[in-house]
PDB file of N, CA and C in Angstrom:
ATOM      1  N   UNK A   1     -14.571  32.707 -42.371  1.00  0.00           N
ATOM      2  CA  UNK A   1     -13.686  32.030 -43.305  1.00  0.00           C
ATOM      3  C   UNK A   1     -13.020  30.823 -42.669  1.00  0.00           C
ATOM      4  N   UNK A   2     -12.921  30.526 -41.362  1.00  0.00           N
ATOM      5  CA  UNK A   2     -12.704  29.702 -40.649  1.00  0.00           C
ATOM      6  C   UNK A   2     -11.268  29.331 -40.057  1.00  0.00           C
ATOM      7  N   UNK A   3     -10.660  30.821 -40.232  1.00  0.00           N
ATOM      8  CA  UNK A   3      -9.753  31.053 -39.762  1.00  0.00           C
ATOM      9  C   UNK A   3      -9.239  31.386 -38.106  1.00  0.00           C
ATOM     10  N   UNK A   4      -8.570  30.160 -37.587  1.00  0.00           N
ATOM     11  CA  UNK A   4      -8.319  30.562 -36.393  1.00  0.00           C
ATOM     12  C   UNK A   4      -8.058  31.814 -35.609  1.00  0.00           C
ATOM     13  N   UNK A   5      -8.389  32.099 -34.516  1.00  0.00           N
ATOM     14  CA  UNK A   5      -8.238  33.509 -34.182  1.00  0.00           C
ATOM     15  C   UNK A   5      -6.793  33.379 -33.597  1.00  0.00           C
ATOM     16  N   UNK A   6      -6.155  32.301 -33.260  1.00  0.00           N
ATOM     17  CA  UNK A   6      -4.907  32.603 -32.808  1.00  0.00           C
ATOM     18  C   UNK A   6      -3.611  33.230 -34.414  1.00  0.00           C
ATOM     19  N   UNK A   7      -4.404  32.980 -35.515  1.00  0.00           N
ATOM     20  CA  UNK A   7      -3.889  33.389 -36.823  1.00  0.00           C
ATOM     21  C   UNK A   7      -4.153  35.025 -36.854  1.00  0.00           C
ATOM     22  N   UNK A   8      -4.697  35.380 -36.230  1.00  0.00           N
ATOM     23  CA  UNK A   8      -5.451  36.748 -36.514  1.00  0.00           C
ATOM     24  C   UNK A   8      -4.446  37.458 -36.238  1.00  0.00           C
ATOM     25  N   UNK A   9      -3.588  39.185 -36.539  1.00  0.00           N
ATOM     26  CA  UNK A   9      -3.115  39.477 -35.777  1.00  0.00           C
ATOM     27  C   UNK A   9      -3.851  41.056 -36.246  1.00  0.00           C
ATOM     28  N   UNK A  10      -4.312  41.869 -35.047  1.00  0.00           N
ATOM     29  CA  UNK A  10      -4.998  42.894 -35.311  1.00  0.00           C
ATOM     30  C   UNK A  10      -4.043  43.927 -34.825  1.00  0.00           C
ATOM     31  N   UNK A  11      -3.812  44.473 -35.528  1.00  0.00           N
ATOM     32  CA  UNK A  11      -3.059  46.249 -35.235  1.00  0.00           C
ATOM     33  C   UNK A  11      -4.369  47.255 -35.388  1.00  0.00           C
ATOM     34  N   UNK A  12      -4.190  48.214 -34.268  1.00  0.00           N
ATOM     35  CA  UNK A  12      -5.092  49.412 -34.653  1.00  0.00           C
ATOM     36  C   UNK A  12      -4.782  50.712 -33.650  1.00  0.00           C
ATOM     37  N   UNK A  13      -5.027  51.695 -34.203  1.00  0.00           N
ATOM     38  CA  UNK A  13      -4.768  52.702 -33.362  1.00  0.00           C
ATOM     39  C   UNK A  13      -3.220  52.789 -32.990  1.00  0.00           C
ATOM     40  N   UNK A  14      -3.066  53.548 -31.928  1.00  0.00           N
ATOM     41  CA  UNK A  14      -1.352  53.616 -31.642  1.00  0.00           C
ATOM     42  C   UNK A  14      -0.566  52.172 -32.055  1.00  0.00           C
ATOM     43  N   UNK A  15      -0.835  50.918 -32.156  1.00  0.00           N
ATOM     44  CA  UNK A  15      -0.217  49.722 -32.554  1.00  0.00           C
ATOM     45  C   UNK A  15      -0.312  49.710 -33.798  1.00  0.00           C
ATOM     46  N   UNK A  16      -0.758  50.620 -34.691  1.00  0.00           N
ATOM     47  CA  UNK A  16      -0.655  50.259 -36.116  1.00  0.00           C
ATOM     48  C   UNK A  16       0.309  51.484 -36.466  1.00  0.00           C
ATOM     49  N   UNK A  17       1.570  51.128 -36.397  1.00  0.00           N
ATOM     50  CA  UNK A  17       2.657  51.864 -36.572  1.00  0.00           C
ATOM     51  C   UNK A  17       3.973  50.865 -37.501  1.00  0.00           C
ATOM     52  N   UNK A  18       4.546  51.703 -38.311  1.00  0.00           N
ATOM     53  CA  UNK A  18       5.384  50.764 -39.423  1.00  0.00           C
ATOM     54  C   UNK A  18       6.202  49.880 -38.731  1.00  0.00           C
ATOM     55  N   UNK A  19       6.844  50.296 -37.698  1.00  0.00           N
ATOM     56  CA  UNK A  19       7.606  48.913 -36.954  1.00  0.00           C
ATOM     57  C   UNK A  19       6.711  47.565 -36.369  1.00  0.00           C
ATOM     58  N   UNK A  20       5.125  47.708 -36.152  1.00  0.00           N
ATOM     59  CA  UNK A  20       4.828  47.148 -35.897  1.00  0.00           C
ATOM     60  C   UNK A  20       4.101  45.899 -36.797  1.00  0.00           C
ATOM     61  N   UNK A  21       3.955  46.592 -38.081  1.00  0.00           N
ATOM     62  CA  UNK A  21       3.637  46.106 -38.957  1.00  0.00           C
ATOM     63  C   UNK A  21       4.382  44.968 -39.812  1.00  0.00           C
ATOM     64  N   UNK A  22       5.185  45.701 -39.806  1.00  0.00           N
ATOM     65  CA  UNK A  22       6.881  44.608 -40.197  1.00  0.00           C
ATOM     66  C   UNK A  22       7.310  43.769 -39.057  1.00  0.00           C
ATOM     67  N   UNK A  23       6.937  44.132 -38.079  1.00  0.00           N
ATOM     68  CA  UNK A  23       7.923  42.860 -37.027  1.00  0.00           C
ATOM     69  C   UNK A  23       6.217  41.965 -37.012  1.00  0.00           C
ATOM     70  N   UNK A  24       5.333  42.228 -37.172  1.00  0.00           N
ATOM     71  CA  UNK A  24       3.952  41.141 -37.257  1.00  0.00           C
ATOM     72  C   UNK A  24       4.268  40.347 -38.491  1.00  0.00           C
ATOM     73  N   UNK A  25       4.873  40.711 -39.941  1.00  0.00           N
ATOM     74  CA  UNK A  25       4.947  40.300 -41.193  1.00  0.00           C
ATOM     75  C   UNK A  25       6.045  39.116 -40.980  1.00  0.00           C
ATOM     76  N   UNK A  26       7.308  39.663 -39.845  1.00  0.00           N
ATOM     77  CA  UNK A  26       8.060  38.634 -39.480  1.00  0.00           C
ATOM     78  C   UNK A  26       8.059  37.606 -38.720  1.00  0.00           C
ATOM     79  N   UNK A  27       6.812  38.043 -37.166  1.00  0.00           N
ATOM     80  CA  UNK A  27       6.709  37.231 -36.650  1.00  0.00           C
ATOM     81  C   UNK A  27       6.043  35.699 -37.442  1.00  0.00           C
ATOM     82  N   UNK A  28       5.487  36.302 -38.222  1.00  0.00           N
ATOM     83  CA  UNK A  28       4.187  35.184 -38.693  1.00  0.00           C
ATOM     84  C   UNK A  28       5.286  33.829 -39.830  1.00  0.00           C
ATOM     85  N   UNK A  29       6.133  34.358 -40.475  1.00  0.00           N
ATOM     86  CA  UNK A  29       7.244  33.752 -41.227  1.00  0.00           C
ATOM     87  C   UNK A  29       7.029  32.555 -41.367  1.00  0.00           C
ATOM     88  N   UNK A  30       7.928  32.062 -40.096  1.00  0.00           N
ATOM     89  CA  UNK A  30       7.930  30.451 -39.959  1.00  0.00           C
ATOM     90  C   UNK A  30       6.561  30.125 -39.934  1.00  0.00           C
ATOM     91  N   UNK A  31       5.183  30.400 -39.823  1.00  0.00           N
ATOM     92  CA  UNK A  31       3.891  29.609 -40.121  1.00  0.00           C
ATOM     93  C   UNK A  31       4.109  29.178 -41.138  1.00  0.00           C
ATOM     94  N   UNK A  32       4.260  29.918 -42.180  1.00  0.00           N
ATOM     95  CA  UNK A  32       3.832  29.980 -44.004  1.00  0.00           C
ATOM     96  C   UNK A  32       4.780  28.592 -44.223  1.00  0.00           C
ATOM     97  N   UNK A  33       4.240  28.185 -45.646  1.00  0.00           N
ATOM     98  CA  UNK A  33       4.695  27.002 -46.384  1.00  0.00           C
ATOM     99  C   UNK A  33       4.726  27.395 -47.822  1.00  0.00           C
ATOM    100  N   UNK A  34       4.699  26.328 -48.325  1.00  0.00           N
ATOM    101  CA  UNK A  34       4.487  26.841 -49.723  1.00  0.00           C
ATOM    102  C   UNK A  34       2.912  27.216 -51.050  1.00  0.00           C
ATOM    103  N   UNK A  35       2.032  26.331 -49.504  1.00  0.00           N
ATOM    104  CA  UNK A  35       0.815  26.323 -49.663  1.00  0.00           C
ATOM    105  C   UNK A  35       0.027  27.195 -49.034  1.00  0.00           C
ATOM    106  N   UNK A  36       0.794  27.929 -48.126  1.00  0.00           N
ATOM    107  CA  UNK A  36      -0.273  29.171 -47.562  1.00  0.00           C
ATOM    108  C   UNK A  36      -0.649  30.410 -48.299  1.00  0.00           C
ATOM    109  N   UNK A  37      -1.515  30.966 -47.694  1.00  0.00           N
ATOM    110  CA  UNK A  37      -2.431  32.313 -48.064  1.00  0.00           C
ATOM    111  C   UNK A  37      -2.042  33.242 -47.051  1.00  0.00           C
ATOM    112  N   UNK A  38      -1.796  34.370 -46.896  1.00  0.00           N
ATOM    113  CA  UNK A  38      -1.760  35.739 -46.647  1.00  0.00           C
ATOM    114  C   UNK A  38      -2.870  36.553 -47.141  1.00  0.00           C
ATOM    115  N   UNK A  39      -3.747  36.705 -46.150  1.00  0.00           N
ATOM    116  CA  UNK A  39      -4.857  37.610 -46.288  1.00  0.00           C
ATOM    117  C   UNK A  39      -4.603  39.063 -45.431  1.00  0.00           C
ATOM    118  N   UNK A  40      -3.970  40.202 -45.759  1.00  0.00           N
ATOM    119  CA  UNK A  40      -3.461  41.621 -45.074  1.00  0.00           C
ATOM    120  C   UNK A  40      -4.837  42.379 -45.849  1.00  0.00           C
ATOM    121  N   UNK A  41      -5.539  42.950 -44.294  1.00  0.00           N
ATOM    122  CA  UNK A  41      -6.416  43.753 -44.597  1.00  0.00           C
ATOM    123  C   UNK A  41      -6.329  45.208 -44.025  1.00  0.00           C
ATOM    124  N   UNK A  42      -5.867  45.852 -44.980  1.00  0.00           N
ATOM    125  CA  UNK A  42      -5.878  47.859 -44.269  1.00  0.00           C
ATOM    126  C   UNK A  42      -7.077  48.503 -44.374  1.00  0.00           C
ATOM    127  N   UNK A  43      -7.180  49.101 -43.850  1.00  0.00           N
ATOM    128  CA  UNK A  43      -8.632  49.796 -43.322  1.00  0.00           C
ATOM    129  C   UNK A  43      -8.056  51.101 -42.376  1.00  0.00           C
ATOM    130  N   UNK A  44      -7.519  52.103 -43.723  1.00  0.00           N
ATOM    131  CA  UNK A  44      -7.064  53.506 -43.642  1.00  0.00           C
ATOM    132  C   UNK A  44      -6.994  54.110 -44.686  1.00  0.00           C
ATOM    133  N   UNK A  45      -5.400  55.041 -44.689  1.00  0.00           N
ATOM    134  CA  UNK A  45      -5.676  56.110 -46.194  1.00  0.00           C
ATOM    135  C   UNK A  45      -4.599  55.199 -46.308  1.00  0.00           C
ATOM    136  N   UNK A  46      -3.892  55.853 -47.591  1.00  0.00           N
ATOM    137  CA  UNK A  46      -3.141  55.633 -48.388  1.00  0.00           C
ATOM    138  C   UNK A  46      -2.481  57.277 -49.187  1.00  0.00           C
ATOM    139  N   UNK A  47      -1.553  56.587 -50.201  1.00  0.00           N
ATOM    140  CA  UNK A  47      -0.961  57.945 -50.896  1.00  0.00           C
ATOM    141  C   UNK A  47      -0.271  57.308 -51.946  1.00  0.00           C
ATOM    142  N   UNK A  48      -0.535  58.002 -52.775  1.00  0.00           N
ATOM    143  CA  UNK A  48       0.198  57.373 -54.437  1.00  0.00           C
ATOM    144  C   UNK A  48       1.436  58.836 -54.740  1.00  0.00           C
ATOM    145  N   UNK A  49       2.394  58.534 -54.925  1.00  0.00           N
ATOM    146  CA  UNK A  49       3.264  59.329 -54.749  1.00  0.00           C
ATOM    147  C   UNK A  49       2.842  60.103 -56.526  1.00  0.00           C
ATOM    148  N   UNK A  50       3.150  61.236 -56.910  1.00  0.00           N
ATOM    149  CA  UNK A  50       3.213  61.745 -57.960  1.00  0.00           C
ATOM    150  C   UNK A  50       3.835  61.443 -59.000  1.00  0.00           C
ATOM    151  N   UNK A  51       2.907  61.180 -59.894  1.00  0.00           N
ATOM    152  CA  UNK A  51       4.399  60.908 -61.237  1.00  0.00           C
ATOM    153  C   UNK A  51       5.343  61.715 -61.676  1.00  0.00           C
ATOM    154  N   UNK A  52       6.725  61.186 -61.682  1.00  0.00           N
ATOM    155  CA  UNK A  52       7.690  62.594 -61.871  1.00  0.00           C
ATOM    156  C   UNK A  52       8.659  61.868 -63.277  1.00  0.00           C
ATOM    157  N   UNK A  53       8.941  62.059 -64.224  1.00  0.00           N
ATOM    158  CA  UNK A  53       9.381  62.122 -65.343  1.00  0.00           C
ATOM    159  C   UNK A  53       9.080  60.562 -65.669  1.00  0.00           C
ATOM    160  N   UNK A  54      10.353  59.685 -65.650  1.00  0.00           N
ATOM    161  CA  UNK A  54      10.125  58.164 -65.928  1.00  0.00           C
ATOM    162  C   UNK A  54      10.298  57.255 -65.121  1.00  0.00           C
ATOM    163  N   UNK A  55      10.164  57.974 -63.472  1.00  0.00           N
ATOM    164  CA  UNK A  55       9.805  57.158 -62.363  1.00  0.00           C
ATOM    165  C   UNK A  55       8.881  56.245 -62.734  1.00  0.00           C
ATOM    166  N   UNK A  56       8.264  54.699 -62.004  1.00  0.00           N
ATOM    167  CA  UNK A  56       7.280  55.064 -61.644  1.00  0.00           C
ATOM    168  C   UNK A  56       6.932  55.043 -60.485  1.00  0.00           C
ATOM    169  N   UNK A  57       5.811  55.975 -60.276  1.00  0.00           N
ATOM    170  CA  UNK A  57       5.123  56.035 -58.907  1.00  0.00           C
ATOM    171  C   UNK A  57       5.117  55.052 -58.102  1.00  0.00           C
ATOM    172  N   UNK A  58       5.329  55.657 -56.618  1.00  0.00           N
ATOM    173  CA  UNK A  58       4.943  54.427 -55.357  1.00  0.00           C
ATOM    174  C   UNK A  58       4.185  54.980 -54.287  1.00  0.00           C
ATOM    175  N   UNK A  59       3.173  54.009 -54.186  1.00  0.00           N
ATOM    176  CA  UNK A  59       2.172  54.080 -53.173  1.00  0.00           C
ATOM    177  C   UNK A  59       2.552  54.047 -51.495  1.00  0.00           C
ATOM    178  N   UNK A  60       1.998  54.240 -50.591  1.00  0.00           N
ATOM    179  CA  UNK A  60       2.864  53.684 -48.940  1.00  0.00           C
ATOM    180  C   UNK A  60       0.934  53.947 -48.293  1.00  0.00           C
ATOM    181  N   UNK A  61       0.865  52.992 -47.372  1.00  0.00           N
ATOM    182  CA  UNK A  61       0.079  52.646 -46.009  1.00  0.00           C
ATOM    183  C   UNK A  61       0.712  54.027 -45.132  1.00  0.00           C
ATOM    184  N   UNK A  62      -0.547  55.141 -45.084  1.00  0.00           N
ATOM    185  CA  UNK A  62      -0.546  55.913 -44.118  1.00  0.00           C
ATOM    186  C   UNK A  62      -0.678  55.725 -42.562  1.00  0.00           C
ATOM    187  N   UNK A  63       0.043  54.990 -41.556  1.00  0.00           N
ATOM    188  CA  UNK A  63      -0.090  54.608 -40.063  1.00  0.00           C
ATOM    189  C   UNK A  63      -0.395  55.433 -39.825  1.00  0.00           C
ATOM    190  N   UNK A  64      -0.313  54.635 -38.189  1.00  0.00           N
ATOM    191  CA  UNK A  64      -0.263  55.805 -36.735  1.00  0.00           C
ATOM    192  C   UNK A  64       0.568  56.573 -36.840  1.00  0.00           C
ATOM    193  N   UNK A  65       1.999  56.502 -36.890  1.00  0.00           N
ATOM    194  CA  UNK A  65       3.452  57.495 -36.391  1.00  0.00           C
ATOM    195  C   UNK A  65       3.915  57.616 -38.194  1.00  0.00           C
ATOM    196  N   UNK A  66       2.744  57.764 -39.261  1.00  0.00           N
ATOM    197  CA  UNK A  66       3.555  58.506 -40.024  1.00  0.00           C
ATOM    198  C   UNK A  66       3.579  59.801 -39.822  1.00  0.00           C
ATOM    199  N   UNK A  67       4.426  60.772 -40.682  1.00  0.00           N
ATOM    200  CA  UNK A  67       4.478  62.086 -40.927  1.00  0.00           C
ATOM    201  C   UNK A  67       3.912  62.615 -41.275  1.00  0.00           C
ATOM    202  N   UNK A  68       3.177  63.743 -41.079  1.00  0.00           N
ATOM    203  CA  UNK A  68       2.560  64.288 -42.167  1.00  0.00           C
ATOM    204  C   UNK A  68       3.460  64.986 -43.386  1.00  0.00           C
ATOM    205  N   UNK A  69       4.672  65.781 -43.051  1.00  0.00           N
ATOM    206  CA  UNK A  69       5.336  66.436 -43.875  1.00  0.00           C
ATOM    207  C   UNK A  69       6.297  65.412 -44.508  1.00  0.00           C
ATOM    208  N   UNK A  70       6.300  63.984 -44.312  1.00  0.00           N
ATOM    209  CA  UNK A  70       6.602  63.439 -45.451  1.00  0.00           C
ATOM    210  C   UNK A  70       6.392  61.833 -44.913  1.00  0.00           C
ATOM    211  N   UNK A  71       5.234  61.461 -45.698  1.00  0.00           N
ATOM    212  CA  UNK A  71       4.361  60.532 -45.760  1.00  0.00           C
ATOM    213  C   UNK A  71       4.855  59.339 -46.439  1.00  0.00           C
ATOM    214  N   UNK A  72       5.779  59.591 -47.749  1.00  0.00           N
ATOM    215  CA  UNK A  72       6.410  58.358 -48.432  1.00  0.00           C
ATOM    216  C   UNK A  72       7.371  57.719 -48.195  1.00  0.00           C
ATOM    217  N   UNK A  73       8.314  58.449 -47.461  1.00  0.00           N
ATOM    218  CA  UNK A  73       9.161  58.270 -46.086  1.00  0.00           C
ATOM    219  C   UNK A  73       9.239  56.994 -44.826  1.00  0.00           C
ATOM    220  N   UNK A  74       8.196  57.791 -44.144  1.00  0.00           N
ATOM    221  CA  UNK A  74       7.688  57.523 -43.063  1.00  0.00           C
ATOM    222  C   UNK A  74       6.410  56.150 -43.124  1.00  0.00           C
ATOM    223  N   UNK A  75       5.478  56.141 -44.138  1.00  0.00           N
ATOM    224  CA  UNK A  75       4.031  55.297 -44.173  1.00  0.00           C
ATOM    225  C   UNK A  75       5.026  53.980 -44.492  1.00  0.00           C
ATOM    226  N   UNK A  76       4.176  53.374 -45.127  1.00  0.00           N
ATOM    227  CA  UNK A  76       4.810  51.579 -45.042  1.00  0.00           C
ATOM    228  C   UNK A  76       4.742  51.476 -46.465  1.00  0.00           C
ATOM    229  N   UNK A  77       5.564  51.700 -47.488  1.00  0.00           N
ATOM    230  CA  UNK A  77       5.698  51.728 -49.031  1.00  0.00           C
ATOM    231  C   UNK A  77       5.090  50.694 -49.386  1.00  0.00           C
ATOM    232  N   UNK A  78       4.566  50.412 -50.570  1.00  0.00           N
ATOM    233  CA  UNK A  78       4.281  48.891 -50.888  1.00  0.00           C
ATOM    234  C   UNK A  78       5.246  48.151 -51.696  1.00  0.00           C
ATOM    235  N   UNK A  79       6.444  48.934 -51.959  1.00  0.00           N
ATOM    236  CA  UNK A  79       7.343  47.990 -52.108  1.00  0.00           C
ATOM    237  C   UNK A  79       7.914  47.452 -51.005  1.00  0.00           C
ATOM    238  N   UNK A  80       7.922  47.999 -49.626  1.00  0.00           N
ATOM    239  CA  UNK A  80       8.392  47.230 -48.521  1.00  0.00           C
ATOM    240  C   UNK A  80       7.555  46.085 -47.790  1.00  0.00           C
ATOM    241  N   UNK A  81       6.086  46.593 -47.968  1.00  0.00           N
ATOM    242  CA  UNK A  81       4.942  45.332 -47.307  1.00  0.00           C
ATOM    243  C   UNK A  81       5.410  44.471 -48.745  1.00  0.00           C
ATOM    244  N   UNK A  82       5.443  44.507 -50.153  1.00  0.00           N
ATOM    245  CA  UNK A  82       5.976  42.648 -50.920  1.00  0.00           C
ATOM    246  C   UNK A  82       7.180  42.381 -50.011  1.00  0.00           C
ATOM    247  N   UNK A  83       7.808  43.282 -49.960  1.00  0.00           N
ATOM    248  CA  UNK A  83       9.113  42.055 -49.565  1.00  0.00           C
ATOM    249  C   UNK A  83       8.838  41.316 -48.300  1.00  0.00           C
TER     250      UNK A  83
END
């Protein structure tokens, strides 16, 4: 795509953990303009939380250091990767 590799930033394994994910989302900040693209590619699980009366449901990025005994918690919500 012809995207510089110094643009690249790869998390995986023990480095793909929610603090690390968010302080990469921040480091990158000052690049962006008003004309840039954000291309975030996950390549794991996921979890859609259950529908419970007139919630609605929220999804979260299952990491490295989530929980298992509580995953929506702990994973990276996708209301927290928009903001």
């Amino acid at each position: 795509w012809g995207v510089p590799s110094e643009w690249i930033y790869l998390l995986s394994h023990e480095k793909a953990t929610k603090a690390n994910i968010v302080k990469t989302f921040y480091d990158c900040r000052p690049f962006f303009d008003a004309d840039a693209k954000l291309v975030f590619y996950f390549a794991g699980h996921g979890m859609r939380e259950k529908y419970v009366g007139d919630r609605v449901p929220e999804s979260a990025l299952i990491l490295h250091d989530t929980h298992a005994q509580d995953p929506m918690s702990t994973g990276l919500r996708l209301v927290e990767l928009m903001q």
